[in-house]
N, C-alpha and C. Protein backbone atom coordinates (compact mmCIF):
# COMPACT_ATOMS: atom_id res chain seq x y z
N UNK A 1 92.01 106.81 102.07
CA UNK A 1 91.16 105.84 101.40
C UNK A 1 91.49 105.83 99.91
N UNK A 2 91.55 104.27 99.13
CA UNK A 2 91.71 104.31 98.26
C UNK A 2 90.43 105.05 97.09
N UNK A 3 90.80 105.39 96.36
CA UNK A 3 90.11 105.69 95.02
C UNK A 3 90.02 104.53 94.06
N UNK A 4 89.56 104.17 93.33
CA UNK A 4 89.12 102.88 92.45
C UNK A 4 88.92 103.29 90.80
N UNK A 5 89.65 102.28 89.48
CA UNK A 5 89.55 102.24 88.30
C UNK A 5 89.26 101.36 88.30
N UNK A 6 88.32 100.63 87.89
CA UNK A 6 87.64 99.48 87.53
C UNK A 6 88.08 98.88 86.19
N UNK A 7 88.97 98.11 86.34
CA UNK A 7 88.48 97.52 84.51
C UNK A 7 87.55 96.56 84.09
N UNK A 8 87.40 96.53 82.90
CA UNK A 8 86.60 96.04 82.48
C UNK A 8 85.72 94.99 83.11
N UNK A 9 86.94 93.64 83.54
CA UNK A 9 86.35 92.88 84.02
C UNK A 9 86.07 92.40 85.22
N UNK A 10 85.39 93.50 85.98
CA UNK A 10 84.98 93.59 87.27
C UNK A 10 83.23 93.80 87.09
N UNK A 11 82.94 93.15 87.49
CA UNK A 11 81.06 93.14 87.25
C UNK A 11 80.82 94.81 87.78
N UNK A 12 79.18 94.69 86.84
CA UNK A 12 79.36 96.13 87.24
C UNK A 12 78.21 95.98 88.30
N UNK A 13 77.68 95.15 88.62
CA UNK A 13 76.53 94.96 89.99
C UNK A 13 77.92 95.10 91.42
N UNK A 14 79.22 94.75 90.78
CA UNK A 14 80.13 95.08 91.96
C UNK A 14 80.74 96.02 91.99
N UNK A 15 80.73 96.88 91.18
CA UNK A 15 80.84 98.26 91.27
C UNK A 15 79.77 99.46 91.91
N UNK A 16 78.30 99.10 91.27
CA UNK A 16 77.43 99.08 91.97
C UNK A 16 77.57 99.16 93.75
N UNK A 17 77.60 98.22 93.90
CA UNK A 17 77.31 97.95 95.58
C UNK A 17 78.58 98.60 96.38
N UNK A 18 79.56 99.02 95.79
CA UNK A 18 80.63 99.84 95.93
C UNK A 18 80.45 101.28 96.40
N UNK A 19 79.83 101.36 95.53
CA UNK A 19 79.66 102.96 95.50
C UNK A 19 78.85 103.04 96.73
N UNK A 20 77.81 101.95 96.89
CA UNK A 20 76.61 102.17 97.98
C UNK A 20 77.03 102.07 99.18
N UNK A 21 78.07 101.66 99.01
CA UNK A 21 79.59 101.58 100.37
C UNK A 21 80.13 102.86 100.52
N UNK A 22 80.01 103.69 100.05
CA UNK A 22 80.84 105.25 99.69
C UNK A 22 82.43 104.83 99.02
N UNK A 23 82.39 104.34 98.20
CA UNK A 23 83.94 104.10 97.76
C UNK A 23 83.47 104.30 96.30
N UNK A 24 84.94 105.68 96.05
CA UNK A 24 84.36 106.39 94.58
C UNK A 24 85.34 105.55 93.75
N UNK A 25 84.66 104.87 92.75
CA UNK A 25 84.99 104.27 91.84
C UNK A 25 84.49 104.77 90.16
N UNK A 26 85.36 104.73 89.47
CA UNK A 26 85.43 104.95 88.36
C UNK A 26 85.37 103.45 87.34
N UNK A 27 84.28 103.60 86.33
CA UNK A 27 84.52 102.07 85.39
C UNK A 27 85.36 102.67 84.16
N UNK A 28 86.12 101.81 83.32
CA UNK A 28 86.33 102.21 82.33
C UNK A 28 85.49 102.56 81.17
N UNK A 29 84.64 101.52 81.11
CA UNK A 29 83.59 101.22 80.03
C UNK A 29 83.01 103.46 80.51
N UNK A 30 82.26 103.56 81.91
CA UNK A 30 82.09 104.96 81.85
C UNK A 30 83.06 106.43 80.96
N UNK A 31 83.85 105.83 81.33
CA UNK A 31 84.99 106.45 80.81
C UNK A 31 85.32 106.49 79.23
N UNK A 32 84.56 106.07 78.88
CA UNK A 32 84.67 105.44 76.55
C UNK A 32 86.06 105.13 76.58
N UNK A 33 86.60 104.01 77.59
CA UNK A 33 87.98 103.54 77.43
C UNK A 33 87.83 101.78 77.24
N UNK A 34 87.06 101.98 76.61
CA UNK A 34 86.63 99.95 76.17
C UNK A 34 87.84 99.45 75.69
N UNK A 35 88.14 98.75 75.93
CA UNK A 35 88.93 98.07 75.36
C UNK A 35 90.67 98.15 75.07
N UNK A 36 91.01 99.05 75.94
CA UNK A 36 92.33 100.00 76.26
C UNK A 36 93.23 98.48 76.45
N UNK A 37 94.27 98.95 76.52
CA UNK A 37 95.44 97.60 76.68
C UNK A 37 95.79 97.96 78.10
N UNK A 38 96.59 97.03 78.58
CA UNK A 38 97.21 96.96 80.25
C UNK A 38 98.20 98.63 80.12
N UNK A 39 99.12 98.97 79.36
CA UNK A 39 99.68 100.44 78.97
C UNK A 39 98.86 101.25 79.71
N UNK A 40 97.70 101.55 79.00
CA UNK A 40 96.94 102.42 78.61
C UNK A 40 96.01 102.88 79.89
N UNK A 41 95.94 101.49 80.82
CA UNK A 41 94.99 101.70 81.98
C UNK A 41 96.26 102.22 82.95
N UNK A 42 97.54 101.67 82.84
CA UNK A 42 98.26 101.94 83.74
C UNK A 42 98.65 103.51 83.49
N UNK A 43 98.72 104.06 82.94
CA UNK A 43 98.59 105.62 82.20
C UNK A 43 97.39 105.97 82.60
N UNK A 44 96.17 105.40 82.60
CA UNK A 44 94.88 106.42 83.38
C UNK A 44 95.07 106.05 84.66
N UNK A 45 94.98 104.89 85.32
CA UNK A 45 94.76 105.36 86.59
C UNK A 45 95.93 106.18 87.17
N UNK A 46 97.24 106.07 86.65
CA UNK A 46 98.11 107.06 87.66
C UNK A 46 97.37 108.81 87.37
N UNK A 47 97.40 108.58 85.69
CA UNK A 47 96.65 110.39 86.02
C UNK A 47 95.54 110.69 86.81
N UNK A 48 94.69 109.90 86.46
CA UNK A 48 93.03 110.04 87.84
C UNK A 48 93.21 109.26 89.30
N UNK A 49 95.23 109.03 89.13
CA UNK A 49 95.41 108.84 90.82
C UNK A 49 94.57 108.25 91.22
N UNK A 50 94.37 106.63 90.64
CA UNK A 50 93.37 105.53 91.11
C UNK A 50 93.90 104.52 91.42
N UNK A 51 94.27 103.54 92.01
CA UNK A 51 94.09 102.32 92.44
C UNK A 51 93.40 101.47 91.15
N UNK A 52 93.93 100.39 90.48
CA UNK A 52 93.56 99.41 89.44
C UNK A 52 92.61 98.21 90.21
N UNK A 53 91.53 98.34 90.38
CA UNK A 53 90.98 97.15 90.74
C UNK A 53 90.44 96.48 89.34
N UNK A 54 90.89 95.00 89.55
CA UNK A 54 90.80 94.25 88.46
C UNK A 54 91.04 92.59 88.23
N UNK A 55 90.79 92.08 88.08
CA UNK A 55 90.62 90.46 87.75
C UNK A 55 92.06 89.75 87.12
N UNK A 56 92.71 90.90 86.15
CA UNK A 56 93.53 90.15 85.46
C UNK A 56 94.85 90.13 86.18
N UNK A 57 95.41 89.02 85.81
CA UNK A 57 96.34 88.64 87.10
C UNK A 57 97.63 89.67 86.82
N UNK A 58 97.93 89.89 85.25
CA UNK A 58 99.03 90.91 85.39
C UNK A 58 99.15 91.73 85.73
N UNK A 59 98.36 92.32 86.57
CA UNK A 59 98.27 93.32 87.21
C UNK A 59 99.22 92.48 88.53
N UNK A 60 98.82 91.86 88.68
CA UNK A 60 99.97 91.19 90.14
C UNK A 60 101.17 90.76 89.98
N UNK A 61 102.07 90.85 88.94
CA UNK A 61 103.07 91.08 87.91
C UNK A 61 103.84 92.41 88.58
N UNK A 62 105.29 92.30 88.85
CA UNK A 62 106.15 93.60 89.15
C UNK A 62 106.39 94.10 88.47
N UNK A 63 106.28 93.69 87.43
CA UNK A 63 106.31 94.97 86.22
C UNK A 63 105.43 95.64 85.55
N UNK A 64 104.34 95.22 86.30
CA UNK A 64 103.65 96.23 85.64
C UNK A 64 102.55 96.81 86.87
N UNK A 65 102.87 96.58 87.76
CA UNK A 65 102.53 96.91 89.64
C UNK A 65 103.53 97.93 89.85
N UNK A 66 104.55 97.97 89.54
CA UNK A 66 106.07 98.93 89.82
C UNK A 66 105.28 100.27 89.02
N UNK A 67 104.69 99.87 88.45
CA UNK A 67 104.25 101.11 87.40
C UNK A 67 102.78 102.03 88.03
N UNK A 68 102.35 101.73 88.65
CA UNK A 68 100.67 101.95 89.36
C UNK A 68 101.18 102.61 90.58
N UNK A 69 101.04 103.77 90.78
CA UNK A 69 101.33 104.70 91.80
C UNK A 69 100.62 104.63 92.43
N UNK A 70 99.00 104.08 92.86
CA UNK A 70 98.85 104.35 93.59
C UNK A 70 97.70 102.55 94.37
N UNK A 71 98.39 101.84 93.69
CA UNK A 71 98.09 100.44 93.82
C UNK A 71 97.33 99.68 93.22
N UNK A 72 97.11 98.48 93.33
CA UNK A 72 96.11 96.99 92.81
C UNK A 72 95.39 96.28 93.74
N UNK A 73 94.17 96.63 93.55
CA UNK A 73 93.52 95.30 94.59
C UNK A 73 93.19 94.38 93.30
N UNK A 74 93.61 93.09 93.16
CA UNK A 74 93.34 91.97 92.14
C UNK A 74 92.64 90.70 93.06
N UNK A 75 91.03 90.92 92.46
CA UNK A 75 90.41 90.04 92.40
C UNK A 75 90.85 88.35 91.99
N UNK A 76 90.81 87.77 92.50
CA UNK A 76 91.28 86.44 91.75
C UNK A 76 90.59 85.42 91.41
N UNK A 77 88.85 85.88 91.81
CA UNK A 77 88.25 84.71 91.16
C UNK A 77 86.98 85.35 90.79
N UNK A 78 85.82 84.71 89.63
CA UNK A 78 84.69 85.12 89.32
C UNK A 78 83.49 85.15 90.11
N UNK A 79 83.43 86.49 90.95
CA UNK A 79 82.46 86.58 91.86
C UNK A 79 80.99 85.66 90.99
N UNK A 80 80.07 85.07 91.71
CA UNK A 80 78.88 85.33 91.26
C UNK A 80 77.84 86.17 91.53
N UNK A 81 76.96 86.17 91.40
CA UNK A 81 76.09 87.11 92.19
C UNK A 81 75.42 87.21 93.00
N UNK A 82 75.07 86.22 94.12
CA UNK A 82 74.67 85.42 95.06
C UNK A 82 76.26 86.54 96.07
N UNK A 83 77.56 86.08 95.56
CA UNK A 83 79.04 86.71 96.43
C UNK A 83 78.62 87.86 95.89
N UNK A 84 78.46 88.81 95.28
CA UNK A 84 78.73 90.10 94.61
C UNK A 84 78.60 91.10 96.06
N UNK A 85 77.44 90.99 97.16
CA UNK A 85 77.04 91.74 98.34
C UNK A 85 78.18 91.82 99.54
N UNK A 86 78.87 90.20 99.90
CA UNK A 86 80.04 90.10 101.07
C UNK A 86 81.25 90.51 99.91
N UNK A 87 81.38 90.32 99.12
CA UNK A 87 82.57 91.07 98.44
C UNK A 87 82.52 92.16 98.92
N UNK A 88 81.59 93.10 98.10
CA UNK A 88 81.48 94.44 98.45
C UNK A 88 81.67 95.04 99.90
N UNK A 89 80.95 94.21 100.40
CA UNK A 89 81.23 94.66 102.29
C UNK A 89 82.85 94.72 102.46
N UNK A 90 83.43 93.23 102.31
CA UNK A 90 84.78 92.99 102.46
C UNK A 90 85.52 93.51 101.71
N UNK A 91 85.25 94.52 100.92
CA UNK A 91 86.26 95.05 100.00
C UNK A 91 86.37 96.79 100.58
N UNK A 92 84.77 96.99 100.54
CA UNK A 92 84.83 98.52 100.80
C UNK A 92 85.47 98.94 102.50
N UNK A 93 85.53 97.86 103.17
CA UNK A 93 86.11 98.01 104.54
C UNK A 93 87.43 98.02 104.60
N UNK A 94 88.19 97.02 103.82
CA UNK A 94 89.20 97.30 103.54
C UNK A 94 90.05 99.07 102.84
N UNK A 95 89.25 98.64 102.00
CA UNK A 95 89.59 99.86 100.67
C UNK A 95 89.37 101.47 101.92
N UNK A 96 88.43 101.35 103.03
CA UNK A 96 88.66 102.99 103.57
C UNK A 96 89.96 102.86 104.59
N UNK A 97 90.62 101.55 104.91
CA UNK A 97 91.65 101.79 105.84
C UNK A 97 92.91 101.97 104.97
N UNK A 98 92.97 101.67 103.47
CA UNK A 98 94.56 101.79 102.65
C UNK A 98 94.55 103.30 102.10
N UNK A 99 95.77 103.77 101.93
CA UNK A 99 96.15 105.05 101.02
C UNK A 99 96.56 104.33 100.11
N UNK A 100 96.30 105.21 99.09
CA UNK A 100 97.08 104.99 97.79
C UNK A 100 98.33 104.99 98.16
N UNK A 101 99.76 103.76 97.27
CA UNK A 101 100.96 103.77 97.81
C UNK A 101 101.51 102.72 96.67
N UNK A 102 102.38 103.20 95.42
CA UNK A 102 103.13 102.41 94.61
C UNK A 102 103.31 101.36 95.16
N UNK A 103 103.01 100.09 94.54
CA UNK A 103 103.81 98.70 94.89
C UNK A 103 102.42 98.08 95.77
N UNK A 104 101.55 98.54 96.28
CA UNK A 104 100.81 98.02 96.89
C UNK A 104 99.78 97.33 96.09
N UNK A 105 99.52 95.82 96.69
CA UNK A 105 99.07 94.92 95.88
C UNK A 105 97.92 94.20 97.02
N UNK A 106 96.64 94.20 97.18
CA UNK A 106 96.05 93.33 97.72
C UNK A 106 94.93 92.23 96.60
N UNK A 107 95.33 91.26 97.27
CA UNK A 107 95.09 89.89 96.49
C UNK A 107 93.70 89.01 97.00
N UNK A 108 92.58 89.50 96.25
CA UNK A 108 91.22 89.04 97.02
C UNK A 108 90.95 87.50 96.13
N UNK A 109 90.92 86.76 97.70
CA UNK A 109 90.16 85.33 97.47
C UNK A 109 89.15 84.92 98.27
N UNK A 110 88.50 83.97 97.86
CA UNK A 110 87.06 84.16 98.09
C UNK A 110 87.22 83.74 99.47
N UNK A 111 87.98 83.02 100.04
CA UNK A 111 88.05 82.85 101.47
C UNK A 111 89.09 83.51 102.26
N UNK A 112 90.04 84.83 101.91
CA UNK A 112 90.56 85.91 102.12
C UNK A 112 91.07 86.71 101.26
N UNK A 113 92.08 87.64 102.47
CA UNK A 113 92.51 89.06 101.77
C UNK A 113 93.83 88.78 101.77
N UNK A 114 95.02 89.00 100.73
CA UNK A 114 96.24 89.58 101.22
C UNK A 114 96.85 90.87 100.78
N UNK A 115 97.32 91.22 101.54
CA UNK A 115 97.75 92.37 101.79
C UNK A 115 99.39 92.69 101.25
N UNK A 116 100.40 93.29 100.39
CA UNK A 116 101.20 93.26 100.03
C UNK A 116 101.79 95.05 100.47
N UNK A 117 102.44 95.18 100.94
CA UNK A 117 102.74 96.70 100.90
C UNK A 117 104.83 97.02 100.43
């Protein structure tokens, strides 16, 4: 099962409902890493061996995915909060069947999942 770094711009009511899923996630903002550059996250999550879940699309970028040991799930659109609950379902079900695994990229849209390995 994956492990989770949250950046910034992942709501935190969906981080929230995450956890209530059993999926250990880490935020940055918890972390006093506000405002860190794309570098800087890609340097924490390989040390806390996390998975980048996150909104911004460069993360779905090979160059800077080649770099994340242990993968990206990239959100691709602005949950609201009404979605924030079937996200969470559909995410944390996913997230206990993947290992962490360089290069792995899943691509969440509001009417599916893809899966990149």
């Amino acid at each position: 099962m994956l492990k989770l770094l949250a950046d910034e711009n992942i709501p935190r009511g969906l981080v929230r409902l995450l956890v209530k899923h059993g999926i250990d996630v880490a935020r940055l903002q918890e972390l006093d890493l506000r405002g860190i550059d794309d570098q800087e996250l890609v340097e924490k999550a390989n040390r806390l061996e996390r998975a980048v879940l996150t909104r911004d699309s460069d993360f779905a970028m090979s160059h800077i995915l080649s770099k994340i040991r242990s993968g990206v799930i990239y959100v691709s659109f602005q949950p609201t909060k009404n979605e924030l609950p079937s996200l969470a379902r559909r995410l944390a079900t996913l997230i206990r069947e993947l290992e962490p695994k360089q290069g792995l990229l899943v691509v969440v849209e509001r009417e599916y999942i893809e899966i990149y390995q």
